[in-house]
C-alpha atoms as a PDB file:
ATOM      1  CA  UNK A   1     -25.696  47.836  11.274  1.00  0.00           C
ATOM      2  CA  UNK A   2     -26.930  44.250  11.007  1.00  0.00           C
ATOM      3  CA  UNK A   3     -25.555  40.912  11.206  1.00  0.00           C
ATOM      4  CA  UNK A   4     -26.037  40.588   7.561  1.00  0.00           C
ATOM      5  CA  UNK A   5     -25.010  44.252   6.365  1.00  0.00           C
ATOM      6  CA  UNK A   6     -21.919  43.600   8.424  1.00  0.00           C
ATOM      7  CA  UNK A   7     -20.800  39.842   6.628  1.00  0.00           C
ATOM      8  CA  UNK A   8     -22.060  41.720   3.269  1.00  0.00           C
ATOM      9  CA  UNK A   9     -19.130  44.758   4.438  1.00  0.00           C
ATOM     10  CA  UNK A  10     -16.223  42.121   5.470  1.00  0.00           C
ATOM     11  CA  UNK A  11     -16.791  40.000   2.267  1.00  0.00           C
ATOM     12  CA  UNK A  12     -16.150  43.050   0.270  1.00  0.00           C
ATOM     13  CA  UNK A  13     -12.761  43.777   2.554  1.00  0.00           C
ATOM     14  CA  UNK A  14     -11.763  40.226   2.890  1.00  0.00           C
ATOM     15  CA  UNK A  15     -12.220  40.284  -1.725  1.00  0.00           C
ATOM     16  CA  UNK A  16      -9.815  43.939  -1.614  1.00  0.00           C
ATOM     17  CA  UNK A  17      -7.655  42.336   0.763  1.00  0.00           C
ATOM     18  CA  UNK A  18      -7.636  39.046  -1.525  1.00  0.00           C
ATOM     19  CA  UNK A  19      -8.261  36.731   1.627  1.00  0.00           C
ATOM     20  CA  UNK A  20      -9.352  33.905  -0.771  1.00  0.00           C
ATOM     21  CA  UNK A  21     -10.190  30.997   2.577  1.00  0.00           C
ATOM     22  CA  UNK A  22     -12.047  34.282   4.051  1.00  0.00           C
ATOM     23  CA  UNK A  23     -14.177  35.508   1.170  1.00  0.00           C
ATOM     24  CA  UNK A  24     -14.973  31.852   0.815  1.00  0.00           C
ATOM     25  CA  UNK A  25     -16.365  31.309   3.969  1.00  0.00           C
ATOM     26  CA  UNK A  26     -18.242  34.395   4.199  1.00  0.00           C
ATOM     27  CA  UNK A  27     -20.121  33.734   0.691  1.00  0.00           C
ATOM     28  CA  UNK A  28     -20.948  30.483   2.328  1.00  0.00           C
ATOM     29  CA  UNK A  29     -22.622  32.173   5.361  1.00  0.00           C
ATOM     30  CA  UNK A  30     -24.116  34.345   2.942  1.00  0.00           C
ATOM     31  CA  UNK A  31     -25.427  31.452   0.670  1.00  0.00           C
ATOM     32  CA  UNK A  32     -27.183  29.789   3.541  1.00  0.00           C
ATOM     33  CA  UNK A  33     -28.643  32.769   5.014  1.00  0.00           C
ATOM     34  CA  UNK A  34     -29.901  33.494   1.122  1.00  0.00           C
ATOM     35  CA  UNK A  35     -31.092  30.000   0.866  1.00  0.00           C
ATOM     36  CA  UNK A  36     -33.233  30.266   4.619  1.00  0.00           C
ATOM     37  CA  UNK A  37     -34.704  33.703   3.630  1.00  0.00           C
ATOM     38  CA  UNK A  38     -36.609  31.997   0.097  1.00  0.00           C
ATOM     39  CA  UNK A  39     -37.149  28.924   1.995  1.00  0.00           C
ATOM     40  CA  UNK A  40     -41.205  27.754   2.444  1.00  0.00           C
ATOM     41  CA  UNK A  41     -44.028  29.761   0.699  1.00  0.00           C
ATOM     42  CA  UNK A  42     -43.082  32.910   0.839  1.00  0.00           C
ATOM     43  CA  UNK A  43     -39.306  35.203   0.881  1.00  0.00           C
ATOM     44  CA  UNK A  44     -38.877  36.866   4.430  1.00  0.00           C
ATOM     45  CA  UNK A  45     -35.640  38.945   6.112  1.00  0.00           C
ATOM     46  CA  UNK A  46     -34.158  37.365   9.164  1.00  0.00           C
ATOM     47  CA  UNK A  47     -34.049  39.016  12.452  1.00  0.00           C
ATOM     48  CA  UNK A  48     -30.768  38.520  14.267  1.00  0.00           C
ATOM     49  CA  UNK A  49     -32.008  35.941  16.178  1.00  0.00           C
ATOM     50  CA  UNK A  50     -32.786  34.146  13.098  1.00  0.00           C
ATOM     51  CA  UNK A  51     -29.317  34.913  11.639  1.00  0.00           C
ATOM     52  CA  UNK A  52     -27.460  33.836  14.504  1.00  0.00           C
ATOM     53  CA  UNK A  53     -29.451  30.395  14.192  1.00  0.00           C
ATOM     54  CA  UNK A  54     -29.100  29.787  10.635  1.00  0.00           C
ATOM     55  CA  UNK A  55     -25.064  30.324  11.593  1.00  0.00           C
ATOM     56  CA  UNK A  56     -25.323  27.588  14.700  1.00  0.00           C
ATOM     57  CA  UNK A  57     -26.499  25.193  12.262  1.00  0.00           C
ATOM     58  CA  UNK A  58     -24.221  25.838   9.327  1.00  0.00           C
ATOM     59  CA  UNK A  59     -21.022  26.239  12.316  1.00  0.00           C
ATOM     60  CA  UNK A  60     -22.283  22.721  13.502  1.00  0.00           C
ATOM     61  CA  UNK A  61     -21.936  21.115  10.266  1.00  0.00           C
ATOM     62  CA  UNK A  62     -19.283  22.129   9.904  1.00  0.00           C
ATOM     63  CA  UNK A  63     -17.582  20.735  13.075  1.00  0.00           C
ATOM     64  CA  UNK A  64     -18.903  17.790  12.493  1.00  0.00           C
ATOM     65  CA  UNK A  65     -17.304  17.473   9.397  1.00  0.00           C
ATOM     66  CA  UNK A  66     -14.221  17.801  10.577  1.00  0.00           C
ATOM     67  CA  UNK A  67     -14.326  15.218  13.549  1.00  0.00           C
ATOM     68  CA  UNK A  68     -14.844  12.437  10.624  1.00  0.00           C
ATOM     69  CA  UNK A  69     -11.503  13.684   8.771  1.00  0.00           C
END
């Protein structure tokens, strides 16, 4: 199973289980990853590598977000 197949699976538990901050988050990892697979000239699937890149970034926003608060 991937990294993506696997946020796709808990988003579904985390919407039964009606974790509302959980589902949240993980529609946001799934937005960005969404948004980096169309990104340039031409739609592409992430490797893992990829994935876990595209999560550094977003985790590192939003850390930094919180130190200004």
């Amino acid at each position: 199973m991937s990294l993506k197949e696997k946020l796709q699976q808990d988003l579904t538990e985390s919407m039964r289980a009606r974790d509302e901050i959980r589902s949240s988050t993980i529609r946001m990892i799934l937005t960005s990853i969404r948004n980096e697979e169309v990104a340039g000239k031409e739609a592409k699937e992430l490797d893992e590598k990829e994935l876990i890149a595209v999560l550094s970034r977003e985790a590192k926003k939003r850390q930094i977000g919180r130190a200004h608060v």
